[in-house]
N, C-alpha and C. Protein backbone atom coordinates (compact mmCIF):
# COMPACT_ATOMS: atom_id res chain seq x y z
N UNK A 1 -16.90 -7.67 12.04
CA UNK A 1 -16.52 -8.71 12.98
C UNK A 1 -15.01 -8.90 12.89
N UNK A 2 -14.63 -9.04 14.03
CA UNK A 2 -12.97 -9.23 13.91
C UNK A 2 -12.54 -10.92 13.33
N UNK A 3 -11.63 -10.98 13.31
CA UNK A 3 -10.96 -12.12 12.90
C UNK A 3 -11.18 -13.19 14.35
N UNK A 4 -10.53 -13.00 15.19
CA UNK A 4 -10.53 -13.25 16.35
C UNK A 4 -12.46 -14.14 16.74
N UNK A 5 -13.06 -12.91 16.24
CA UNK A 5 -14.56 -13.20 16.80
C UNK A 5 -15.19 -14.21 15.75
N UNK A 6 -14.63 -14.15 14.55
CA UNK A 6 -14.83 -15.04 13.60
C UNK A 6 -14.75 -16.45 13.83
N UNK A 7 -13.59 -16.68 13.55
CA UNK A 7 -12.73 -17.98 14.41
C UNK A 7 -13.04 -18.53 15.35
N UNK A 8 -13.60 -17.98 16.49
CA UNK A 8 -13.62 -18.25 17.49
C UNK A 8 -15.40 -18.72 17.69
N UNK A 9 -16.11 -18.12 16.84
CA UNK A 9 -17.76 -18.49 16.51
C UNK A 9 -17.40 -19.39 15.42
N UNK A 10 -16.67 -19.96 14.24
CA UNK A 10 -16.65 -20.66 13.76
C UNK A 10 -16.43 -22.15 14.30
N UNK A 11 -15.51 -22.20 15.47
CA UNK A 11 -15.22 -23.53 16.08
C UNK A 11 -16.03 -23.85 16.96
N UNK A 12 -16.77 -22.57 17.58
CA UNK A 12 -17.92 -22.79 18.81
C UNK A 12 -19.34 -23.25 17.87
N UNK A 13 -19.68 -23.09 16.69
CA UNK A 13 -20.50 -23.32 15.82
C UNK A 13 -20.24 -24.42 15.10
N UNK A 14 -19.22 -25.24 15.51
CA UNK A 14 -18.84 -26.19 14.62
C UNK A 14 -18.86 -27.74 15.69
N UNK A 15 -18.29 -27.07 16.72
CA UNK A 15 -18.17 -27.99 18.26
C UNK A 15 -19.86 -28.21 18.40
N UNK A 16 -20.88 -27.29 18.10
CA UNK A 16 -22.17 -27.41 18.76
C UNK A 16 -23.26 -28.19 17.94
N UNK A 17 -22.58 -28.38 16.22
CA UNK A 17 -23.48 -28.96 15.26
C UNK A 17 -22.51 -29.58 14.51
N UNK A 18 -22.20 -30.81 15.05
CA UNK A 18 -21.09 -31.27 14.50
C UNK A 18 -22.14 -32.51 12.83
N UNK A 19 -22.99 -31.84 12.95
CA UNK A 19 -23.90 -32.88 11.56
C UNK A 19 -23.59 -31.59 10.47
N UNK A 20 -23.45 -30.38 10.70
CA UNK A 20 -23.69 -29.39 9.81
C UNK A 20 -22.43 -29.18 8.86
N UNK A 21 -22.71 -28.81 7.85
CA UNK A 21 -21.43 -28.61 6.89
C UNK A 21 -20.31 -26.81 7.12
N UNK A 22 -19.57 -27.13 7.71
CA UNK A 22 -18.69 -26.51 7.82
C UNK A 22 -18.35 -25.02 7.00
N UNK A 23 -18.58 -25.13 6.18
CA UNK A 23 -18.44 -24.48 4.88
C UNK A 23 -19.77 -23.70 4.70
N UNK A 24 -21.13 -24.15 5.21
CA UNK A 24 -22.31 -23.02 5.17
C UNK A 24 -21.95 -22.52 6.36
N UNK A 25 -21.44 -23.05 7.63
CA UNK A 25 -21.29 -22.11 8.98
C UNK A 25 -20.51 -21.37 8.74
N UNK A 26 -19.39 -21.46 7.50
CA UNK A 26 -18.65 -20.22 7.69
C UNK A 26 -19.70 -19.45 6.15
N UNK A 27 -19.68 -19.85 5.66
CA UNK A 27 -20.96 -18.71 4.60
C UNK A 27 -21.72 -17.77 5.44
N UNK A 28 -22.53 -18.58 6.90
CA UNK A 28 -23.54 -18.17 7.39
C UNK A 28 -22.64 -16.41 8.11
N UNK A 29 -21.61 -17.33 8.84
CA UNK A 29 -21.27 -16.31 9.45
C UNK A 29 -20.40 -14.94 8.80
N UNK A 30 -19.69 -15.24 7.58
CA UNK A 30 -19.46 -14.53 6.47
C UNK A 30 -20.04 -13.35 6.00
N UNK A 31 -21.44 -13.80 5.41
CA UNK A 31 -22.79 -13.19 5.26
C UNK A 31 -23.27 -12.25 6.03
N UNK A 32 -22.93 -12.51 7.71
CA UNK A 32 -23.39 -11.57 8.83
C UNK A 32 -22.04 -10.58 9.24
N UNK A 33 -21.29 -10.82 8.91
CA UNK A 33 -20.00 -10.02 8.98
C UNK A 33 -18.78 -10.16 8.18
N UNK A 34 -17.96 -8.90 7.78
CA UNK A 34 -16.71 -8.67 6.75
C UNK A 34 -15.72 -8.87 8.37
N UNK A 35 -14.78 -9.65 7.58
CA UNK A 35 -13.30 -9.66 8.54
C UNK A 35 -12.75 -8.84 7.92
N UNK A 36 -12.24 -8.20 9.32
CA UNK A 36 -11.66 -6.73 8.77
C UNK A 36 -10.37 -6.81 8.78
N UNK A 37 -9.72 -6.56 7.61
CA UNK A 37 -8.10 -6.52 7.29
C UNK A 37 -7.38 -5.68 7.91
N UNK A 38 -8.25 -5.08 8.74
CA UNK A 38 -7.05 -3.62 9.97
C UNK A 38 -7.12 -4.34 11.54
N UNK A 39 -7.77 -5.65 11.15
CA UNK A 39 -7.84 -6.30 12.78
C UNK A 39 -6.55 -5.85 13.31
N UNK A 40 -6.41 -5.97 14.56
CA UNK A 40 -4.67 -5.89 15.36
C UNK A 40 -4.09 -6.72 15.03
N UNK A 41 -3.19 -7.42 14.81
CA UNK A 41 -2.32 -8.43 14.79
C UNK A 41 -2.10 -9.02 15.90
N UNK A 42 -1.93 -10.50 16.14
CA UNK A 42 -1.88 -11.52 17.58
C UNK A 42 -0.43 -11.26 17.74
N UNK A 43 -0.19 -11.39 19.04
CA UNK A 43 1.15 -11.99 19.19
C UNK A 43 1.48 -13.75 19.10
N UNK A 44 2.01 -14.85 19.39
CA UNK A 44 2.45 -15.61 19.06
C UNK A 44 1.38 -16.45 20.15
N UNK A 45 1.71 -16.26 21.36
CA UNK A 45 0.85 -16.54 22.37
C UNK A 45 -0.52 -16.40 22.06
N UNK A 46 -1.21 -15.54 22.04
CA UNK A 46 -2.55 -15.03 21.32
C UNK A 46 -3.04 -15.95 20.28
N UNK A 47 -2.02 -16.18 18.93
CA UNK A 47 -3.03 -16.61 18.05
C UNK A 47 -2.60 -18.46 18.35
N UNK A 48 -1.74 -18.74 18.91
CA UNK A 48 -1.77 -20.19 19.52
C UNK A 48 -3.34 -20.52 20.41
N UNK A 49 -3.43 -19.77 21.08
CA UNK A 49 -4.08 -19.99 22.05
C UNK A 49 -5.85 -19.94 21.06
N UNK A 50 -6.32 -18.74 20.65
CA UNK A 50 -7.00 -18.67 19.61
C UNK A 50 -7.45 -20.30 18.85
N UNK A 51 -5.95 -20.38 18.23
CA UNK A 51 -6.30 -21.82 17.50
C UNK A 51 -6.56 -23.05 18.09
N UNK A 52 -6.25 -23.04 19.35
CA UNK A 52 -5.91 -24.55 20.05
C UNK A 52 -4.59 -25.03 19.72
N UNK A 53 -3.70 -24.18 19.19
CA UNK A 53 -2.35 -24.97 19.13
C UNK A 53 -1.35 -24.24 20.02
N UNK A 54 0.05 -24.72 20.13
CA UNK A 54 1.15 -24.64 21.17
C UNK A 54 1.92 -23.14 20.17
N UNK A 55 2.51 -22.49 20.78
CA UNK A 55 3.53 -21.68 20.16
C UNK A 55 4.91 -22.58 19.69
N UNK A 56 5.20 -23.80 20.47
CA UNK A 56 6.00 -24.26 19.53
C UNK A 56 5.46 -24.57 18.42
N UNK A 57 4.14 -25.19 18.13
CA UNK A 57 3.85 -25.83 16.79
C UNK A 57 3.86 -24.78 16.18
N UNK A 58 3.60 -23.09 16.16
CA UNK A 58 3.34 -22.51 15.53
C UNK A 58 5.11 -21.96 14.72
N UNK A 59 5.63 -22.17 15.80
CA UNK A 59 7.07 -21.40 15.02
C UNK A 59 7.60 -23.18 13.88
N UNK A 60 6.93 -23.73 14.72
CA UNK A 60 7.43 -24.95 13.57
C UNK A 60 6.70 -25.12 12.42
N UNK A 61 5.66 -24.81 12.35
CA UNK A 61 4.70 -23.93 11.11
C UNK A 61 5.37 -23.28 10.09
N UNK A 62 6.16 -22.30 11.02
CA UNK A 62 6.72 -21.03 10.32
C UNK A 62 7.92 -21.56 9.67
N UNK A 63 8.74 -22.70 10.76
CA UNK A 63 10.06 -22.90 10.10
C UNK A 63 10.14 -23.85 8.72
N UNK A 64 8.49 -24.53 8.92
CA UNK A 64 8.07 -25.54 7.60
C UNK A 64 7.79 -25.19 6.39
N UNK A 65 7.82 -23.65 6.57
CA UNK A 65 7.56 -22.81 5.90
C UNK A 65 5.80 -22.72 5.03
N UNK A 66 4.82 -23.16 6.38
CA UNK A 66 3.48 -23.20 6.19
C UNK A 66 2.66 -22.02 6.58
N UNK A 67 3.20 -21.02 7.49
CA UNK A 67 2.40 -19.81 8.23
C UNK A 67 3.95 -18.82 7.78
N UNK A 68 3.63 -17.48 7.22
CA UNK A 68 5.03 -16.35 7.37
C UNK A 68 4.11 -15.25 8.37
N UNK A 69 4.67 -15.46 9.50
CA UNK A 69 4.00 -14.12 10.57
C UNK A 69 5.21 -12.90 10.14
N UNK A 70 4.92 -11.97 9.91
CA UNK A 70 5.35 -10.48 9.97
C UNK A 70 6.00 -10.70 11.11
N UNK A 71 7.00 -9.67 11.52
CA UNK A 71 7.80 -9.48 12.73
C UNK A 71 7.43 -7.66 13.23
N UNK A 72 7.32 -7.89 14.27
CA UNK A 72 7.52 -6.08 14.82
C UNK A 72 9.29 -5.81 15.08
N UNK A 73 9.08 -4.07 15.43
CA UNK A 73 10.67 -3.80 15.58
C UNK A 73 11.73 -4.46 16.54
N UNK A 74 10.62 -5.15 17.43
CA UNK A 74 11.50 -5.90 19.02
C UNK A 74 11.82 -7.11 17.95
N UNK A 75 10.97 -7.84 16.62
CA UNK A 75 11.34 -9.28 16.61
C UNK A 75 10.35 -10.00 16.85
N UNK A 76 9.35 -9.64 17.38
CA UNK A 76 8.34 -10.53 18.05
C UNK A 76 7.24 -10.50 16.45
N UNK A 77 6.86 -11.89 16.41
CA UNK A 77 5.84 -12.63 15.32
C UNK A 77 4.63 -11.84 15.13
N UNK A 78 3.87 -11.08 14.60
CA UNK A 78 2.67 -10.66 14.65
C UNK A 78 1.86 -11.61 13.75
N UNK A 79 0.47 -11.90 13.92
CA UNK A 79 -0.11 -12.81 13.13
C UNK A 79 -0.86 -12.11 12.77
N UNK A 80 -1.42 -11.96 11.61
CA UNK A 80 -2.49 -11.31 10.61
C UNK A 80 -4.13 -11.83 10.59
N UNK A 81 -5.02 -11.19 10.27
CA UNK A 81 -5.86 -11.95 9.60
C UNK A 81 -5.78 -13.42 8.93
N UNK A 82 -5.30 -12.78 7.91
CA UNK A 82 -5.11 -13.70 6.85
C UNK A 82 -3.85 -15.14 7.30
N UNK A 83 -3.12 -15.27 8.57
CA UNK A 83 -2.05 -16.07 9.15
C UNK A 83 -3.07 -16.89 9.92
N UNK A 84 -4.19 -15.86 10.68
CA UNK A 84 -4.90 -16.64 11.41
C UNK A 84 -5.61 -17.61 10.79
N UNK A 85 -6.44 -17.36 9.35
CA UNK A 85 -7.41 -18.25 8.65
C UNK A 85 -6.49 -19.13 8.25
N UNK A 86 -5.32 -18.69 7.96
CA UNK A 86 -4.21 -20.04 7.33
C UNK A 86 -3.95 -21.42 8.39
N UNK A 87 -3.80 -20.36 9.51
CA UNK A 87 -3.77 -21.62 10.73
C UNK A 87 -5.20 -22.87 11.16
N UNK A 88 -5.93 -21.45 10.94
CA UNK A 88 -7.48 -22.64 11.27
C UNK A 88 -7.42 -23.56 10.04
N UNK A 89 -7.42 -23.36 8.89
CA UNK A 89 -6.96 -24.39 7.53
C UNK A 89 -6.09 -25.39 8.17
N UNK A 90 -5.22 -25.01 8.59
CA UNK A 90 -4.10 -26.32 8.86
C UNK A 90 -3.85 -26.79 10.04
N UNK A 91 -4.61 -26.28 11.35
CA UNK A 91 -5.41 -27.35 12.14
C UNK A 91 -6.59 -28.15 11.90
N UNK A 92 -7.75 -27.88 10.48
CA UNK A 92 -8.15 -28.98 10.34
C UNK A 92 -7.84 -29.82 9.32
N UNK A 93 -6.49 -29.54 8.28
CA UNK A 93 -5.84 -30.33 7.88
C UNK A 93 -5.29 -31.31 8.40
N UNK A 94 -4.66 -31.08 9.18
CA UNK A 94 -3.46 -32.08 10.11
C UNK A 94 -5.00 -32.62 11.16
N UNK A 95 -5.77 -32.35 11.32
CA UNK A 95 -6.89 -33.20 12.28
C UNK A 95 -7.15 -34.20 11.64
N UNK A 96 -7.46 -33.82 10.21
CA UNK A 96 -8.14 -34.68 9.37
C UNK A 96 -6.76 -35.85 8.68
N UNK A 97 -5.77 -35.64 9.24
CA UNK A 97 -4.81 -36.69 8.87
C UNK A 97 -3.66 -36.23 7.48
N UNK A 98 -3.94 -35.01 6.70
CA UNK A 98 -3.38 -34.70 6.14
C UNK A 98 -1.27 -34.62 6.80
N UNK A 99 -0.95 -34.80 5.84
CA UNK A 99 1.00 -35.12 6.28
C UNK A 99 1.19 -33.69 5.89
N UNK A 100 2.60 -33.30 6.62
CA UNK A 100 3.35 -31.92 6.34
C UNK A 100 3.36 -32.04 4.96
N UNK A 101 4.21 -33.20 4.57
CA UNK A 101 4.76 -32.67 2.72
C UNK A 101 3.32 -32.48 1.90
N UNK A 102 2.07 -33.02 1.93
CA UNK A 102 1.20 -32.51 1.29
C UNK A 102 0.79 -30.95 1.90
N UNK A 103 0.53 -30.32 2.93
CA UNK A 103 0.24 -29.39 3.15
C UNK A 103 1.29 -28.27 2.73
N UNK A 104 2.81 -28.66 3.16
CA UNK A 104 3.64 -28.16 2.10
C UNK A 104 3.26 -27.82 0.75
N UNK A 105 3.48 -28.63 0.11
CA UNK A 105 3.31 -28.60 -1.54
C UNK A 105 1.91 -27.57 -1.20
N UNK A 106 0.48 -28.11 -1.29
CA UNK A 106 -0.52 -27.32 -1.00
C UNK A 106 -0.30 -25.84 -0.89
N UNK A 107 0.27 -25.47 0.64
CA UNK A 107 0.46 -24.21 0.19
C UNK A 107 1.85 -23.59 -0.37
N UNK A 108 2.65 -24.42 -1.16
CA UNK A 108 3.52 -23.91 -2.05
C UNK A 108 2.33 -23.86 -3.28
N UNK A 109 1.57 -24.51 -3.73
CA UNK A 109 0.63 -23.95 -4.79
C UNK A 109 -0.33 -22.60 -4.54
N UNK A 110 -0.65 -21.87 -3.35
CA UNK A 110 -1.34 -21.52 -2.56
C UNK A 110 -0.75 -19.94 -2.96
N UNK A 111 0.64 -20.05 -2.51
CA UNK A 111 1.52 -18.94 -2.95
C UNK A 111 1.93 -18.75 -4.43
N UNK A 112 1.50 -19.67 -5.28
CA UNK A 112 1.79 -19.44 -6.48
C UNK A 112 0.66 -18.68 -7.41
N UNK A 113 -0.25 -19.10 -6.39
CA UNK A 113 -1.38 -18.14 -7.25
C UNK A 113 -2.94 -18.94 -8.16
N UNK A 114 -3.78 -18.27 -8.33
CA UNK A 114 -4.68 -18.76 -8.98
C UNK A 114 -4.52 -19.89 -10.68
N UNK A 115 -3.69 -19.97 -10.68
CA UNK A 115 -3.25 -20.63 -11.91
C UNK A 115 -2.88 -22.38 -11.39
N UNK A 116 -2.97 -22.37 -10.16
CA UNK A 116 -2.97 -23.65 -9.31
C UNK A 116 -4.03 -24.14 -9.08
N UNK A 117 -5.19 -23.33 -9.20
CA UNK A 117 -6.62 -23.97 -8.64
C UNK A 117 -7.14 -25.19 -9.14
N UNK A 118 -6.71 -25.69 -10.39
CA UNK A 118 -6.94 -27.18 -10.66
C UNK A 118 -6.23 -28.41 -9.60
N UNK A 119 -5.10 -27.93 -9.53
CA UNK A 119 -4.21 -28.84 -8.66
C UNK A 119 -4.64 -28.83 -6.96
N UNK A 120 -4.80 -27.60 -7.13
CA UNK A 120 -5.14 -27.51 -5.59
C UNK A 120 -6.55 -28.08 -5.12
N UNK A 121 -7.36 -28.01 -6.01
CA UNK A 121 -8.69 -28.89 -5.95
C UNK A 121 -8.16 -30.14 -5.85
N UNK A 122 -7.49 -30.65 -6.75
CA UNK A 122 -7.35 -32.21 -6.67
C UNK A 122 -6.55 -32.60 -5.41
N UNK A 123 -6.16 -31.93 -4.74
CA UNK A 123 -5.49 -32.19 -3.27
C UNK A 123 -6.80 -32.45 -2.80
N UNK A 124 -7.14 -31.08 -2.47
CA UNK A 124 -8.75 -31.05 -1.74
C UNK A 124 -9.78 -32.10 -1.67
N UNK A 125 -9.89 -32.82 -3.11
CA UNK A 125 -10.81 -34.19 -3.69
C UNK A 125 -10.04 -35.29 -2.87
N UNK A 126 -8.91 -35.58 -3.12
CA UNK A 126 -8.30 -36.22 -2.53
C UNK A 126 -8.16 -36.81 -0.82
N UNK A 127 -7.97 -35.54 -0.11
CA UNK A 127 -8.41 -35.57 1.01
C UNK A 127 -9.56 -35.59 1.40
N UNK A 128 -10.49 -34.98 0.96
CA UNK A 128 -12.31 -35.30 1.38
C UNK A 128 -12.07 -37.17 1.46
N UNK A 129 -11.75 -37.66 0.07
CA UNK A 129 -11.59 -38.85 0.12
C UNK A 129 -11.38 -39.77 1.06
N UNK A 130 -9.85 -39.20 1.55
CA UNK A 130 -9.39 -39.84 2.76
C UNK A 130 -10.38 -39.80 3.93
N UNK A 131 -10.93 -38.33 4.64
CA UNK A 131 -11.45 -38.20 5.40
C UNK A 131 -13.04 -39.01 5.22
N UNK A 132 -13.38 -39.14 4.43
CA UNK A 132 -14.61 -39.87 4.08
C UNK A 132 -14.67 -41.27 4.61
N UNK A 133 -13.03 -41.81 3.68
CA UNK A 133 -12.84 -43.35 4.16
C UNK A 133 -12.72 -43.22 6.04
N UNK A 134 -11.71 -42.69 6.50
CA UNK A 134 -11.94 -42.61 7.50
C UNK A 134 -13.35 -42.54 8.48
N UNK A 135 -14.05 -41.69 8.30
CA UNK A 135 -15.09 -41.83 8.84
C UNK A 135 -16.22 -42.86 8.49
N UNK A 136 -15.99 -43.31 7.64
CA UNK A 136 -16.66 -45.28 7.45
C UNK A 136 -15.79 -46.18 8.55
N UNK A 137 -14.01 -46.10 8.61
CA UNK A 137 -13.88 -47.11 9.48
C UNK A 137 -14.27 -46.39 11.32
N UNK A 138 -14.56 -45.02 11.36
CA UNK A 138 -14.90 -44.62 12.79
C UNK A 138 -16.11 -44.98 12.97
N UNK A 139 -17.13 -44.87 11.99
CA UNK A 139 -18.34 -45.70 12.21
C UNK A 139 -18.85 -47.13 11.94
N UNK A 140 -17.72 -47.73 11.76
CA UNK A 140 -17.68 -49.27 12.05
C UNK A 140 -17.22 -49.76 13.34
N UNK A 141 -15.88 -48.46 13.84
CA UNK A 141 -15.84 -49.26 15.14
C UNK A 141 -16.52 -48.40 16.06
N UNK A 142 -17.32 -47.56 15.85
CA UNK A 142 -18.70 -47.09 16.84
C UNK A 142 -19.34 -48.75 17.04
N UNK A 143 -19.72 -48.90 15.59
CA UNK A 143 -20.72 -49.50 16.08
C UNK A 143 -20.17 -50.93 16.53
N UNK A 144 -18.92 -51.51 16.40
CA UNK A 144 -18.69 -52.82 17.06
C UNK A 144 -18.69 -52.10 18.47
N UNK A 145 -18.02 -51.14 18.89
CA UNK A 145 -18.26 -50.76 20.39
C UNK A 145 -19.83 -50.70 20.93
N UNK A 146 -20.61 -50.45 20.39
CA UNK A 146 -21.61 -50.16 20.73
C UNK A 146 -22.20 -51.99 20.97
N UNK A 147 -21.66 -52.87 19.58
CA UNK A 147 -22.09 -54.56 19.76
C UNK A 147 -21.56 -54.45 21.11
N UNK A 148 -20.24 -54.27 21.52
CA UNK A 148 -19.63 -54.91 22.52
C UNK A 148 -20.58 -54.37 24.11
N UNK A 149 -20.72 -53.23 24.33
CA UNK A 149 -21.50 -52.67 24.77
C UNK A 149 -22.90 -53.48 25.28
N UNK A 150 -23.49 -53.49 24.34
CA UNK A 150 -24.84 -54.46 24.63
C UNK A 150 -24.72 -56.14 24.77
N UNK A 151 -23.51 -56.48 24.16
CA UNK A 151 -23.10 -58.08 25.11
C UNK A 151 -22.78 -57.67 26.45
N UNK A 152 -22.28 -56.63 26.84
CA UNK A 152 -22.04 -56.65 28.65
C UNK A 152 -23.41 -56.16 28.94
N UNK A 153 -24.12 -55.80 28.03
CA UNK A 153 -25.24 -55.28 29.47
C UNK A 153 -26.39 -56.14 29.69
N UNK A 154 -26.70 -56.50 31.44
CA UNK A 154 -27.26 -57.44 31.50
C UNK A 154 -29.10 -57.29 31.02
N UNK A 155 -29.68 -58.08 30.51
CA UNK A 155 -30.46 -57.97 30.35
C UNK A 155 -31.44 -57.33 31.47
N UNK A 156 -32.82 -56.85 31.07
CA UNK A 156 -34.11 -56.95 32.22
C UNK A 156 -34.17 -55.21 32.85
């Protein structure tokens, strides 16, 4: 399975069972196919579009020094496999509310290598955290919307 086809069944599998854990949909789909490290490389346009993000955000990625795309002989960005999975990581970082300087640091530990994996977990713990709290106050104001909701509707 390509990278591309990966990605692209991972968010369509994720958009369609949004109760399911993230992390077995990508096991599941893992399991049924190897991403292949000779995929083509995106151009800039391509793997924006791919992710749901802008080509500016992506060169501002690059200049944050969070994504390094390879260059071809014209100059132009090629994105990798491995640039692409970095990007889907840090569109649902930054969804989930995570700030540049933590995703910074993050993957400055990221590039340092397996000798980070304690630290880098405790980011990870950390943020579940956040995102957890968060989704207690989204389902508090579900459900006052939902109170408000049934005071307008007329009875009968």
């Amino acid at each position: 399975m390509t990278t591309r086809d990966l990605v692209e069944q991972l968010l369509a599998r994720t958009a369609d069972a949004p109760g399911e854990d993230t992390v077995d949909i990508l096991r599941d789909l893992l399991d049924d196919a190897t991403v292949d490290p000779s995929d083509p490389p995106l151009g800039i346009s391509e793997a924006a579009a791919l992710v749901g993000l802008s080509t500016h955000t992506l060169r501002y990625y690059e200049d944050q020094g969070l994504v390094g795309p390879s260059r071809d002989s014209t100059g132009y960005r090629l994105y990798h496999p491995a640039d692409l999975r970095r990007l889907v990581f840090l569109t649902r970082m930054r969804l989930s509310g995570m700030g540049m300087a933590e995703l910074k640091r993050y993957v400055a530990l990221v590039e340092q290598g397996e000798a980070t994996f304690p630290e880098r977990r405790a980011i990870m713990v950390a943020q579940r955290d956040r995102i957890r709290r968060q989704l207690r106050e989204l389902t508090l104001a579900l459900e006052t919307t939902e109170y408000k909701i049934r005071v307008y509707t007329p009875e009968g």
